[in-house]
PDB file of N, CA and C in Angstrom:
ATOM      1  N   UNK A   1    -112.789  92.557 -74.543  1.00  0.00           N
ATOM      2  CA  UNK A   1    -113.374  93.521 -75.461  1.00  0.00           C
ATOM      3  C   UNK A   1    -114.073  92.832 -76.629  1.00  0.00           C
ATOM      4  N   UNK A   2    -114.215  91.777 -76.238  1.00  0.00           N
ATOM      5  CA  UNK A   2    -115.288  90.817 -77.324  1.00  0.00           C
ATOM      6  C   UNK A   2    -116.316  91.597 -78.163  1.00  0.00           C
ATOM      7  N   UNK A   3    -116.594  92.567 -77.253  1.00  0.00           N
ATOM      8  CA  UNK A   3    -118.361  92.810 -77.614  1.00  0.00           C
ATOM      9  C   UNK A   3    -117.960  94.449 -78.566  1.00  0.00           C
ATOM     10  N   UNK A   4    -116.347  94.716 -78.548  1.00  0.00           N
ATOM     11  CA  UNK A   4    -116.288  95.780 -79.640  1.00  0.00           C
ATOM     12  C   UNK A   4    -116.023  95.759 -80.775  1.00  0.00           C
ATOM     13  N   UNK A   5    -116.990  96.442 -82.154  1.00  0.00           N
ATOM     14  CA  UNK A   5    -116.533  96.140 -82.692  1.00  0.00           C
ATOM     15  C   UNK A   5    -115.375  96.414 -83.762  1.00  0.00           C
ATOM     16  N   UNK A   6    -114.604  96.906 -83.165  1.00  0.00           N
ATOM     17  CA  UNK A   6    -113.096  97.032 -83.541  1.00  0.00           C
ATOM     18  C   UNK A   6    -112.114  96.376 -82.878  1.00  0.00           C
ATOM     19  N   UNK A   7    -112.027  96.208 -81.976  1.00  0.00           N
ATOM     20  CA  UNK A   7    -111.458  95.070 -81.440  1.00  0.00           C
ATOM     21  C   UNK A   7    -111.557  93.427 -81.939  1.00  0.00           C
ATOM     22  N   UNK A   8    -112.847  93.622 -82.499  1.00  0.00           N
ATOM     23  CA  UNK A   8    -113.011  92.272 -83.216  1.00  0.00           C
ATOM     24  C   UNK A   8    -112.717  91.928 -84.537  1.00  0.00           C
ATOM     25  N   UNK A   9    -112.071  93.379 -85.450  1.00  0.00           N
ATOM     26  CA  UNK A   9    -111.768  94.067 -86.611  1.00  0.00           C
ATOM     27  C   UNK A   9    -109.954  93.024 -86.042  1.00  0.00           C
ATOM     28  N   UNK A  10    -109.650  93.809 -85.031  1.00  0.00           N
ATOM     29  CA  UNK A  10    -107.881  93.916 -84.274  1.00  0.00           C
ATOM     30  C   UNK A  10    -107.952  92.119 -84.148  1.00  0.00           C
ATOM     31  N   UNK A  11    -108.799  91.365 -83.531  1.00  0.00           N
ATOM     32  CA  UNK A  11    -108.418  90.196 -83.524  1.00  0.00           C
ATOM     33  C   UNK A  11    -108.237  89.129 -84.648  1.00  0.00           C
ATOM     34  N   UNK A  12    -109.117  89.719 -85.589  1.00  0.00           N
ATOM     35  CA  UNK A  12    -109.701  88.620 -87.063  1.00  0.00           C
ATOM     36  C   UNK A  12    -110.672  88.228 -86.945  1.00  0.00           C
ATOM     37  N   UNK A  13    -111.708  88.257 -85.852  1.00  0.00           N
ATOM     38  CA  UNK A  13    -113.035  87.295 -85.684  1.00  0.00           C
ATOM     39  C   UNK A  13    -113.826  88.261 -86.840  1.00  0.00           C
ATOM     40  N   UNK A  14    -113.499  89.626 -86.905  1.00  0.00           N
ATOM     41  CA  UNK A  14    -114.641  89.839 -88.066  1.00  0.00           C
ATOM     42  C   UNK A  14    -113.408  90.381 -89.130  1.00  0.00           C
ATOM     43  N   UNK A  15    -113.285  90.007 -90.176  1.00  0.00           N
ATOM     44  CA  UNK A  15    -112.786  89.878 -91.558  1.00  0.00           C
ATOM     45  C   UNK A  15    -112.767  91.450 -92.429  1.00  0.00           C
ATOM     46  N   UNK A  16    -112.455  92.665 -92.557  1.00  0.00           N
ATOM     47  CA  UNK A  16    -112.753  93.749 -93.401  1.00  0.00           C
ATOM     48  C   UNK A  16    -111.620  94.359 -94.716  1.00  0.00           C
ATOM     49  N   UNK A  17    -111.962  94.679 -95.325  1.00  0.00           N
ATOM     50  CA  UNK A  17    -111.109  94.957 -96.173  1.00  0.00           C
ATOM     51  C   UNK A  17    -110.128  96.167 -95.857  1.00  0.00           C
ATOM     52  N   UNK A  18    -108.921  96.024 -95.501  1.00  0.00           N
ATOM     53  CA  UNK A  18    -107.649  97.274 -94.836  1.00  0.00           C
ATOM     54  C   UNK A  18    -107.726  98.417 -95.965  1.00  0.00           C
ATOM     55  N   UNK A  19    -107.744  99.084 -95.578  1.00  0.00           N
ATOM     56  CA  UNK A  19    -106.356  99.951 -96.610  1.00  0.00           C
ATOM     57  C   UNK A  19    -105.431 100.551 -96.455  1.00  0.00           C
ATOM     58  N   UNK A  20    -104.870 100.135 -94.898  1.00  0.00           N
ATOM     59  CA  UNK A  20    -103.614 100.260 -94.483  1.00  0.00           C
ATOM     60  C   UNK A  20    -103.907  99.552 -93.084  1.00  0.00           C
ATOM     61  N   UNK A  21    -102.473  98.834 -92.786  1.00  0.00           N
ATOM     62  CA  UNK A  21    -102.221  97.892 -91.638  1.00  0.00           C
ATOM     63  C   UNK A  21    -100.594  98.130 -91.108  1.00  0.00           C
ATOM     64  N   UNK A  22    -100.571  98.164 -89.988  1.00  0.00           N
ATOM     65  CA  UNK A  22     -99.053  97.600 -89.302  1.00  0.00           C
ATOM     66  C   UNK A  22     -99.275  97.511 -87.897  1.00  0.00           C
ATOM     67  N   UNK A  23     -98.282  96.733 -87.141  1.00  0.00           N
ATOM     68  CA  UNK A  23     -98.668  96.646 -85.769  1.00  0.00           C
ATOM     69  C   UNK A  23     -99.239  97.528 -84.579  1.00  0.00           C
ATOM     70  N   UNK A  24     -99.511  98.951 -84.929  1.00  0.00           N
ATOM     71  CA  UNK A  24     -99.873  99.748 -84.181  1.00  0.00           C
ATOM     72  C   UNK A  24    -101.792  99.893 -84.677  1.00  0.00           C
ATOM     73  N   UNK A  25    -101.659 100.046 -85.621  1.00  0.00           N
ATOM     74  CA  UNK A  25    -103.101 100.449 -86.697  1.00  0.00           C
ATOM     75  C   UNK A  25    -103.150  99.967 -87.263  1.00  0.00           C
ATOM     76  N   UNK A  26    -104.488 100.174 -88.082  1.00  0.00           N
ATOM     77  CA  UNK A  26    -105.065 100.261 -89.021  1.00  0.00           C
ATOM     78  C   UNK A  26    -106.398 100.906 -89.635  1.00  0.00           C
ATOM     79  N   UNK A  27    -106.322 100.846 -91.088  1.00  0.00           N
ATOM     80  CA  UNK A  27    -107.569 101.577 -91.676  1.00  0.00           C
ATOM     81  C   UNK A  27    -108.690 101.140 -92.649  1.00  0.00           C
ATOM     82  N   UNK A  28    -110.025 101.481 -92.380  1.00  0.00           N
ATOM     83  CA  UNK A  28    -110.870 100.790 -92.869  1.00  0.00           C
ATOM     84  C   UNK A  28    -111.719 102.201 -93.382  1.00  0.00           C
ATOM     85  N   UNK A  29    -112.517 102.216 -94.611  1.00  0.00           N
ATOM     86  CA  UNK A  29    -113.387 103.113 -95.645  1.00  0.00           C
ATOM     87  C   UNK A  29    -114.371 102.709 -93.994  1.00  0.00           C
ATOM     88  N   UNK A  30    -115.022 104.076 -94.335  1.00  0.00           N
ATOM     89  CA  UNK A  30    -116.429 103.791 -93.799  1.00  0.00           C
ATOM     90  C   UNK A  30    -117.402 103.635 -94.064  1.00  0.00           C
ATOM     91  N   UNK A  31    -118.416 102.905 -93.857  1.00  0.00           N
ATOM     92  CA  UNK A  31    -119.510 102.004 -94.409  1.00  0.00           C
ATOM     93  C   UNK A  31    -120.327 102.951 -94.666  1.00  0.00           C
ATOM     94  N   UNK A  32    -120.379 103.774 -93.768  1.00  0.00           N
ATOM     95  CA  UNK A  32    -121.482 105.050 -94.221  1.00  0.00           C
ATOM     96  C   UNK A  32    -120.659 106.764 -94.147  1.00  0.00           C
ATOM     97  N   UNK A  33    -120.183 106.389 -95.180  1.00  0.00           N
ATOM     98  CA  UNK A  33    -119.387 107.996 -95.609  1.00  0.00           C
ATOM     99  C   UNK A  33    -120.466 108.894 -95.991  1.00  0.00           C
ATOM    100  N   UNK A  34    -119.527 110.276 -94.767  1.00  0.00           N
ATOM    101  CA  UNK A  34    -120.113 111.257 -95.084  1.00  0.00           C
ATOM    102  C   UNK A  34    -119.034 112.265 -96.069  1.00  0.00           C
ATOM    103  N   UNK A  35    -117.959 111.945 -97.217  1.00  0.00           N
ATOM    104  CA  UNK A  35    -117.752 112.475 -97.847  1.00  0.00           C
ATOM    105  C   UNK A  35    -117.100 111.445 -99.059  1.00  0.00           C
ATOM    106  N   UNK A  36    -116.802 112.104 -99.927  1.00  0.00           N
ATOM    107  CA  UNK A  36    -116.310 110.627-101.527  1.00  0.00           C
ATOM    108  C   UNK A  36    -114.389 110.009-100.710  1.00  0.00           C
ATOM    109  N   UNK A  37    -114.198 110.624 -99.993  1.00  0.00           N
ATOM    110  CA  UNK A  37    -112.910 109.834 -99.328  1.00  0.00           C
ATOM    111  C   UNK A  37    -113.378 110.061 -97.771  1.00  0.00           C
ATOM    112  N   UNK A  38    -113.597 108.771 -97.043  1.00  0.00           N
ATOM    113  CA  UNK A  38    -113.856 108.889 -95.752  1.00  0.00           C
ATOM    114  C   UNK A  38    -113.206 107.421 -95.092  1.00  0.00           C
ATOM    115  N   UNK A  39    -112.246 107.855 -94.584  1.00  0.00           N
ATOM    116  CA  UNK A  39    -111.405 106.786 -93.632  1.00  0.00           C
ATOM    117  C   UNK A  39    -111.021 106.744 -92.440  1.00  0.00           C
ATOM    118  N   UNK A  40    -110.998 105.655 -91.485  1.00  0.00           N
ATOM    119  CA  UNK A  40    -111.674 105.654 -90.358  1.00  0.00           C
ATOM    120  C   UNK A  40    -109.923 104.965 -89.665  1.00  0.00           C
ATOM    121  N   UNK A  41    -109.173 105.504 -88.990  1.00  0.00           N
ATOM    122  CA  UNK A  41    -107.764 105.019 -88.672  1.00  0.00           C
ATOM    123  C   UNK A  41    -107.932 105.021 -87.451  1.00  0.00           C
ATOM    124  N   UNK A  42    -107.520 103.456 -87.145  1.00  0.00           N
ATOM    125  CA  UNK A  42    -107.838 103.018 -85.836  1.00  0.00           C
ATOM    126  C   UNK A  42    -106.731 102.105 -85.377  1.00  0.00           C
ATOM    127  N   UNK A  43    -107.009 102.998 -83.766  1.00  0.00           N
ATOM    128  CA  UNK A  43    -105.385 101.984 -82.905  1.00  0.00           C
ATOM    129  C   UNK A  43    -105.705 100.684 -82.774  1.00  0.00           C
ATOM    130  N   UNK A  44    -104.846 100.365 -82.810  1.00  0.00           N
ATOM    131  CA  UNK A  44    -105.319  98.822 -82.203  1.00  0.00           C
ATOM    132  C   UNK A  44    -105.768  98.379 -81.025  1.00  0.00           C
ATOM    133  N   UNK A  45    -104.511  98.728 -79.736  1.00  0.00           N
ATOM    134  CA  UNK A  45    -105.018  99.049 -78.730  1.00  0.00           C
ATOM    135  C   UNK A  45    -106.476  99.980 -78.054  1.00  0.00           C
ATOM    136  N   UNK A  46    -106.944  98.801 -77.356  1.00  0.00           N
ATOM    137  CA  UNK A  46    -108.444  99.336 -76.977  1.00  0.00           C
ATOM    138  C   UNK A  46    -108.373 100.431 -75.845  1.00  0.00           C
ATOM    139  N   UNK A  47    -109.082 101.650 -76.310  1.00  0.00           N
ATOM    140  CA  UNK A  47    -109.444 102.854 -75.031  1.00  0.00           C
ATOM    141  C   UNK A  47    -110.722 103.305 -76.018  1.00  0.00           C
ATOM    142  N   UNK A  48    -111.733 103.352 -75.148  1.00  0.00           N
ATOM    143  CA  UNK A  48    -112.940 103.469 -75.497  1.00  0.00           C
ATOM    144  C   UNK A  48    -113.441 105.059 -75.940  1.00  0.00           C
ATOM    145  N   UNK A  49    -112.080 106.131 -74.884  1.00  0.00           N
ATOM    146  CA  UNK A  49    -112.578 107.417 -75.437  1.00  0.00           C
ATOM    147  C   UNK A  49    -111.069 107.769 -75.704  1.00  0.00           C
ATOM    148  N   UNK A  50    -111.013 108.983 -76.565  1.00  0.00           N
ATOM    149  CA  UNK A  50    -109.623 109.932 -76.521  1.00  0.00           C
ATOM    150  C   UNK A  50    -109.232 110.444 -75.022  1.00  0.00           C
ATOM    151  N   UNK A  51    -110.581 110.579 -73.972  1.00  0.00           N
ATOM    152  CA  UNK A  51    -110.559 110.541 -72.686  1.00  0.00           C
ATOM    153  C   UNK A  51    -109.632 109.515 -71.888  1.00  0.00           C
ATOM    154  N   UNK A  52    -109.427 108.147 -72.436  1.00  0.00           N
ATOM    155  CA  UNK A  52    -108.809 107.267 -71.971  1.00  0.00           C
ATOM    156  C   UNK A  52    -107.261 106.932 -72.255  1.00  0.00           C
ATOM    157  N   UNK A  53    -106.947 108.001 -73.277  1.00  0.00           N
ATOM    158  CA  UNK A  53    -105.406 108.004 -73.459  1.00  0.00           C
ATOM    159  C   UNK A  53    -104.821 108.836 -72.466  1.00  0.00           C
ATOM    160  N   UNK A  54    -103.461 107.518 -72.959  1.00  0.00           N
ATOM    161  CA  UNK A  54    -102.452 108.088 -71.778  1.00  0.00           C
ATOM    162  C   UNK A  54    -100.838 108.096 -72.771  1.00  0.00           C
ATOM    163  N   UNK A  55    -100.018 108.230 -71.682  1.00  0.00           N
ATOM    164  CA  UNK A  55     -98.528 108.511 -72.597  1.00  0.00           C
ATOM    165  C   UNK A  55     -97.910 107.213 -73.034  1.00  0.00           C
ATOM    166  N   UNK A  56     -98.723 105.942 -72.973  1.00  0.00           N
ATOM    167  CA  UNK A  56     -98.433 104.915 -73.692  1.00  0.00           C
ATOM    168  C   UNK A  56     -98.660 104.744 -74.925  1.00  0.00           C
ATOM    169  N   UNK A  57     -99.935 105.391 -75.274  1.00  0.00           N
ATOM    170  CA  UNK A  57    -100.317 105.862 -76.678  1.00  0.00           C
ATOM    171  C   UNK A  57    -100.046 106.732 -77.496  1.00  0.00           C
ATOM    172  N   UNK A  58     -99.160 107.952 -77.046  1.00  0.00           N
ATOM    173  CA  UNK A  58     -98.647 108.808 -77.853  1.00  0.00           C
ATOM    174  C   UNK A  58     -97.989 108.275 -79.047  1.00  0.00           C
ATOM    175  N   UNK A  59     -96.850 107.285 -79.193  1.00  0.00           N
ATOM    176  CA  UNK A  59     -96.515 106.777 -80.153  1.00  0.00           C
ATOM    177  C   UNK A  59     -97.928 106.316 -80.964  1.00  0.00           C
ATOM    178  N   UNK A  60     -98.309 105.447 -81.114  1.00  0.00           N
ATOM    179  CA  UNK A  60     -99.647 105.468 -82.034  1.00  0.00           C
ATOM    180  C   UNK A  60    -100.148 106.337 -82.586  1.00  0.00           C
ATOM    181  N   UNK A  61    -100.556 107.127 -81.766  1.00  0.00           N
ATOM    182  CA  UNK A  61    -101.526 107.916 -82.071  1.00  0.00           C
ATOM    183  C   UNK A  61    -100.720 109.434 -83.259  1.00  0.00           C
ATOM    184  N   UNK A  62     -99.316 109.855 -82.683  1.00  0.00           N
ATOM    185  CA  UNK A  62     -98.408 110.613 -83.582  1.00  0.00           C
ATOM    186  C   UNK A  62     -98.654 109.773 -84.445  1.00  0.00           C
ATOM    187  N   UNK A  63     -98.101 108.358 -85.101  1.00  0.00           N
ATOM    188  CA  UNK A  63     -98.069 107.175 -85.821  1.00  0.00           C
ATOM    189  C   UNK A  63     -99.310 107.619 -86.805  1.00  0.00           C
ATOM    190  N   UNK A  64    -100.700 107.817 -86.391  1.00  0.00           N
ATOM    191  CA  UNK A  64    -101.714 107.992 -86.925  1.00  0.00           C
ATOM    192  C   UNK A  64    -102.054 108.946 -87.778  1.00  0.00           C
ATOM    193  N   UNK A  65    -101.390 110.316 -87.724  1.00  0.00           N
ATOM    194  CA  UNK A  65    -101.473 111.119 -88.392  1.00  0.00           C
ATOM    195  C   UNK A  65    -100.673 111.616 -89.621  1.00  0.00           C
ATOM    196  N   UNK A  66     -99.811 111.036 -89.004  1.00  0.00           N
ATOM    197  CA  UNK A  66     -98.693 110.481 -90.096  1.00  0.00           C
ATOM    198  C   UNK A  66     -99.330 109.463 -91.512  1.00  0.00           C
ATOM    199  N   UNK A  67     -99.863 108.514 -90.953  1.00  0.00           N
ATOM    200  CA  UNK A  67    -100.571 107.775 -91.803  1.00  0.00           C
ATOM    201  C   UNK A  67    -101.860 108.269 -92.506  1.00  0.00           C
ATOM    202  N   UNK A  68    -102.299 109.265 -91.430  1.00  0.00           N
ATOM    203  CA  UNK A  68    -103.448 110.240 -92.129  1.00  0.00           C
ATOM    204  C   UNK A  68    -102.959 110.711 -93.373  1.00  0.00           C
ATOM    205  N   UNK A  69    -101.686 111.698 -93.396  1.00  0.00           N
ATOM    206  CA  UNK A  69    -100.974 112.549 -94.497  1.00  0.00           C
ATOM    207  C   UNK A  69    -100.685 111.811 -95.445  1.00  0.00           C
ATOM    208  N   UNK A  70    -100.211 110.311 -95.094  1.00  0.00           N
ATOM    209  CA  UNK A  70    -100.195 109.569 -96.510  1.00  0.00           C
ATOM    210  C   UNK A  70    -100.948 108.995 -97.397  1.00  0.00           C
ATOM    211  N   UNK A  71    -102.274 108.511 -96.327  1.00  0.00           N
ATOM    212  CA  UNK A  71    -103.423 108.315 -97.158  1.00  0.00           C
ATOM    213  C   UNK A  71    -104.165 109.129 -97.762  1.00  0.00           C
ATOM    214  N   UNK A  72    -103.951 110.699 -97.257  1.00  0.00           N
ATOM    215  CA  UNK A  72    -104.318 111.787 -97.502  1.00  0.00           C
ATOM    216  C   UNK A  72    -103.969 112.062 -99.091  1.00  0.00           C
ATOM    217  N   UNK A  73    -102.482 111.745 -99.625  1.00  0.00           N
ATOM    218  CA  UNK A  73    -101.740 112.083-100.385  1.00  0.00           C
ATOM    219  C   UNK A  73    -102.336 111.097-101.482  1.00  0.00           C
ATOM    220  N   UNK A  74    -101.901 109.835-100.915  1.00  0.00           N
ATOM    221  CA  UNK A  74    -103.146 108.903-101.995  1.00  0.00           C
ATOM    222  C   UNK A  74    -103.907 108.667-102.627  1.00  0.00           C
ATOM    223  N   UNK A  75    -104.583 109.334-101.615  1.00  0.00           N
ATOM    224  CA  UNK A  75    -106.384 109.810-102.084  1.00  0.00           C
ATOM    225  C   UNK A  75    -106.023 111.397-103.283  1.00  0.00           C
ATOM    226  N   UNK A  76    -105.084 111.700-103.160  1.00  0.00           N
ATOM    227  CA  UNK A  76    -104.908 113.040-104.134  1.00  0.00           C
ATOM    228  C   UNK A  76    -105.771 114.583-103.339  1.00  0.00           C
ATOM    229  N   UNK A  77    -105.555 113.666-101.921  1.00  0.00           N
ATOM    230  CA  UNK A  77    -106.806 114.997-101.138  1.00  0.00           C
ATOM    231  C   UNK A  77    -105.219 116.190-100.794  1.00  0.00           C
ATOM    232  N   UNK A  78    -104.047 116.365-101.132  1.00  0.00           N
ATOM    233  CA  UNK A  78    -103.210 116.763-100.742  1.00  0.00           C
ATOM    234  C   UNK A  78    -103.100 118.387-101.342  1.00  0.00           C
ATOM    235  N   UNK A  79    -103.643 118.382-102.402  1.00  0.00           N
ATOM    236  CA  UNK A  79    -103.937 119.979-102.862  1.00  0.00           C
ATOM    237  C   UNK A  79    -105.223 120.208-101.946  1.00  0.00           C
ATOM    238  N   UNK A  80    -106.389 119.421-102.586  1.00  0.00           N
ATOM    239  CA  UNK A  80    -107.479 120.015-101.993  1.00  0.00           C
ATOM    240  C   UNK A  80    -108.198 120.320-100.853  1.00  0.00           C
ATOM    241  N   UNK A  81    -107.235 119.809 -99.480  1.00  0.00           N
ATOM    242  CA  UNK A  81    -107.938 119.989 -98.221  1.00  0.00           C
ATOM    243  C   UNK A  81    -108.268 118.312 -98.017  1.00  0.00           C
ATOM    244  N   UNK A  82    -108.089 118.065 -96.873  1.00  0.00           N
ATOM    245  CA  UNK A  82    -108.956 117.317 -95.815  1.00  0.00           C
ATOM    246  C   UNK A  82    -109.648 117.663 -93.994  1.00  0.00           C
ATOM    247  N   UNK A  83    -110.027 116.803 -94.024  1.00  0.00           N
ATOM    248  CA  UNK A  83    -110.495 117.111 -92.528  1.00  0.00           C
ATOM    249  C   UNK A  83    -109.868 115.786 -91.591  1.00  0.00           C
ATOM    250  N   UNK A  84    -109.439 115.896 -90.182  1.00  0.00           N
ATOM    251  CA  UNK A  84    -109.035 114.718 -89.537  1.00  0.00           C
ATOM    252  C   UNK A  84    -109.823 115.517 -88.428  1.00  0.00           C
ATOM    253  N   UNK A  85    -111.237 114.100 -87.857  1.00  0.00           N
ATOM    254  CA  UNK A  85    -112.291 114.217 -86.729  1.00  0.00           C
ATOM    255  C   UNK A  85    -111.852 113.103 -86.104  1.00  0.00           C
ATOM    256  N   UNK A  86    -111.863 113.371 -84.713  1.00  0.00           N
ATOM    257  CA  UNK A  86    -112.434 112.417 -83.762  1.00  0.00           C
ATOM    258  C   UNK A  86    -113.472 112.977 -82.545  1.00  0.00           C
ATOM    259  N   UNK A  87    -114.242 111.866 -82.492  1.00  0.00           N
ATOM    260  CA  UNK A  87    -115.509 112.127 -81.670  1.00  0.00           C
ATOM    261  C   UNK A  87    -115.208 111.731 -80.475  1.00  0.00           C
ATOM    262  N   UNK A  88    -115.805 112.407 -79.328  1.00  0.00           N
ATOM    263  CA  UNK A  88    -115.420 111.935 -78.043  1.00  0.00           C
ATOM    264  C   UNK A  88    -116.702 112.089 -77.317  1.00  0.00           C
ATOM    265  N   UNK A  89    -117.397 111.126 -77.157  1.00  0.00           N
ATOM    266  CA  UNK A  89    -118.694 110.575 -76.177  1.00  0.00           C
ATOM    267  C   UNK A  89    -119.489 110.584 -77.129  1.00  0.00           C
ATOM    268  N   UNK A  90    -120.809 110.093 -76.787  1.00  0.00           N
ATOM    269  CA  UNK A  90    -122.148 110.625 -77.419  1.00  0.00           C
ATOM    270  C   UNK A  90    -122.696 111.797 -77.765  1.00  0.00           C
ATOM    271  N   UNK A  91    -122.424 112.705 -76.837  1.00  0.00           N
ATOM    272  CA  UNK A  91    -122.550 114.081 -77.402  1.00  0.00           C
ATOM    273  C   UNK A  91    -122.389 114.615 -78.492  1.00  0.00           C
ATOM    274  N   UNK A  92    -120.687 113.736 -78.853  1.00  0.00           N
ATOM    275  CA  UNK A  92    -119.814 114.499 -79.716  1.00  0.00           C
ATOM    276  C   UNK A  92    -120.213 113.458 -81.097  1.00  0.00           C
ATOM    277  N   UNK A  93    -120.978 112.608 -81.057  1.00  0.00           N
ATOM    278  CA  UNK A  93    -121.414 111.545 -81.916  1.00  0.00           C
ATOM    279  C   UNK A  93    -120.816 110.482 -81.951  1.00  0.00           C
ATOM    280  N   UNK A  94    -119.652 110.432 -80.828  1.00  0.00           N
ATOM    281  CA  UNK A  94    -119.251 108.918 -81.437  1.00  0.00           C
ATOM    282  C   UNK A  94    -120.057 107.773 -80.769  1.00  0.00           C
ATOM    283  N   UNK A  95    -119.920 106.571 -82.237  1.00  0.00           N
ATOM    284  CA  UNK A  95    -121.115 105.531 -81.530  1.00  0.00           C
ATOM    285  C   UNK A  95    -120.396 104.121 -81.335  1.00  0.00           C
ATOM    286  N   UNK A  96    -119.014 104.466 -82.076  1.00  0.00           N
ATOM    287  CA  UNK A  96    -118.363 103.090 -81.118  1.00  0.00           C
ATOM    288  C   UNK A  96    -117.086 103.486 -80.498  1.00  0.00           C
ATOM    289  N   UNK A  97    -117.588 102.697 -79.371  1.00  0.00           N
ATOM    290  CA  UNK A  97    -116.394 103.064 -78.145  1.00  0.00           C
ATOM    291  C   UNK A  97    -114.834 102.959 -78.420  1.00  0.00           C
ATOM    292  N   UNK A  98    -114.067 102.499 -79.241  1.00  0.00           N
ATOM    293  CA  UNK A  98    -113.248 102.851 -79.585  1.00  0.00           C
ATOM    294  C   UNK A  98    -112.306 103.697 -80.293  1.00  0.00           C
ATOM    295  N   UNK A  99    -110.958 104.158 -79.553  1.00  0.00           N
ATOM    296  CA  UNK A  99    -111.094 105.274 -80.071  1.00  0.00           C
ATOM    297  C   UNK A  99    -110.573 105.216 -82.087  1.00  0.00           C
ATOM    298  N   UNK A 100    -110.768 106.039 -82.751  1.00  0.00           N
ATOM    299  CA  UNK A 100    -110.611 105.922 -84.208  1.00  0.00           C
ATOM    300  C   UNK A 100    -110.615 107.519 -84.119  1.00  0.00           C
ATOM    301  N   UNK A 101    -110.073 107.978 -85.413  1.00  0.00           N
ATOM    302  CA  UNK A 101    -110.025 108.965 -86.087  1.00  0.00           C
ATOM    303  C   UNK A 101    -110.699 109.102 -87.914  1.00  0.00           C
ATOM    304  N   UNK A 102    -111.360 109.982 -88.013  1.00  0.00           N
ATOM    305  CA  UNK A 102    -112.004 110.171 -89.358  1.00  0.00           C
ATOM    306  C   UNK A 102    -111.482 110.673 -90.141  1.00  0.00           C
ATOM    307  N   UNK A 103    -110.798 110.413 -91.282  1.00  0.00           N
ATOM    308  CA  UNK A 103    -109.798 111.018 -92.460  1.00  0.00           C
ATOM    309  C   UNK A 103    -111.253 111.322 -93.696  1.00  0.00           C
ATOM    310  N   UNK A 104    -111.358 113.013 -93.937  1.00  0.00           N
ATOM    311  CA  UNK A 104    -112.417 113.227 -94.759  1.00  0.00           C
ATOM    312  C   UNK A 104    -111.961 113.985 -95.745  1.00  0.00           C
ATOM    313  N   UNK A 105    -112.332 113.667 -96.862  1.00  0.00           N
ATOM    314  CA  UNK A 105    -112.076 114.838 -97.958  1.00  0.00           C
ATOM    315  C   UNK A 105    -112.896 114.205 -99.508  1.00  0.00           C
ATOM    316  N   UNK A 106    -112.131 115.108-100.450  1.00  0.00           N
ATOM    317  CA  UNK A 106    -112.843 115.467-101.569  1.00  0.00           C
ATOM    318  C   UNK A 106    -114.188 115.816-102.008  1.00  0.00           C
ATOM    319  N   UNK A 107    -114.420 116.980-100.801  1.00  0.00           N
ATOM    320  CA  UNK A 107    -115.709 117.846-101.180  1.00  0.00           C
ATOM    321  C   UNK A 107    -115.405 118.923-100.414  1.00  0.00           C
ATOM    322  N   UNK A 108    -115.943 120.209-100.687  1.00  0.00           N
ATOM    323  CA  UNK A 108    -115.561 121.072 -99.752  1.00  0.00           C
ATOM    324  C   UNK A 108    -116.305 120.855 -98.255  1.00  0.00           C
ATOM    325  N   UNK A 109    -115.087 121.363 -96.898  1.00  0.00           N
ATOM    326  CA  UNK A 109    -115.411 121.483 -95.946  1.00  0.00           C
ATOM    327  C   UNK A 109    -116.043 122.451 -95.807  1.00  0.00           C
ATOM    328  N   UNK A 110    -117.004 122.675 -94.660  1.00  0.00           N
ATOM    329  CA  UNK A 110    -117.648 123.797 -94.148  1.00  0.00           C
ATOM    330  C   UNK A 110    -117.373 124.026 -92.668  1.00  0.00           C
ATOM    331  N   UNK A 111    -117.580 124.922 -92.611  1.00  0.00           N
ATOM    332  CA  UNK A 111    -116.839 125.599 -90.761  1.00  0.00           C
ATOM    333  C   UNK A 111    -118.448 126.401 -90.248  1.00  0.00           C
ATOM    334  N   UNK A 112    -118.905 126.221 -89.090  1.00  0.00           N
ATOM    335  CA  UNK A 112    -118.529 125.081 -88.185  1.00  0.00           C
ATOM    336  C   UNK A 112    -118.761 123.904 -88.694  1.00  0.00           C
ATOM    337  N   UNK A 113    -118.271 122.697 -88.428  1.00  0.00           N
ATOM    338  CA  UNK A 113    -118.854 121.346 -88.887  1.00  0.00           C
ATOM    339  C   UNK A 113    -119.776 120.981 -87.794  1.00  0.00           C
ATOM    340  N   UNK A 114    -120.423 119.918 -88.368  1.00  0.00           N
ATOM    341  CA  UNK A 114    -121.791 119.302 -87.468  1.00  0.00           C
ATOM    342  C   UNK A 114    -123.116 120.291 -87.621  1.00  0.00           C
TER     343      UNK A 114
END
């Protein structure tokens, strides 16, 4: 999985600043936020879509949302609402194959999104 780049995030070959880590995950701001708190929580283990999970990943991935609510709380997004996205294919916009989840807040959401 050389050529992903989160996987290359998971090995150390590319260097980013965390804002949360442990052996299952971790989380990185996104470079191009679409809201004033936008965080991007990602398994470690490589599956390219949410299509590609299986019941080996359930732990993680529960793991993940969990970590959502705390960074959530952090961020002080805990009165005001957040949003937790994940994209699944191109369709759905995602543009790197791994799977991640989007932690969004401090602006109001709108329904439908996209």
């Amino acid at each position: 999985m050389s050529e992903c780049l989160f996987c290359r995030m998971v090995s150390g070959d590319l260097k980013v600043p965390k804002v949360y880590e442990d052996p299952d995950l971790f989380a990185i701001n996104d470079i191009h936020p679409q809201a004033p708190v936008h965080i991007l929580l990602i398994p470690r283990r490589h599956r390219a879509t949410i299509l590609d999970l299986d019941e080996n990943d359930q732990a993680a991935i529960g793991k993940l949302f969990s970590v959502a609510s705390r960074l959530a709380r952090d961020k002080g997004l805990d009165q005001s609402g957040y949003r937790i996205v994940v994209n699944c294919l191109e369709g759905a916009g995602q543009s790197v194959f791994h799977v991640h989840f989007h932690l969004l807040g401090g602006r109001p959401m709108r329904w439908p999104p996209g």
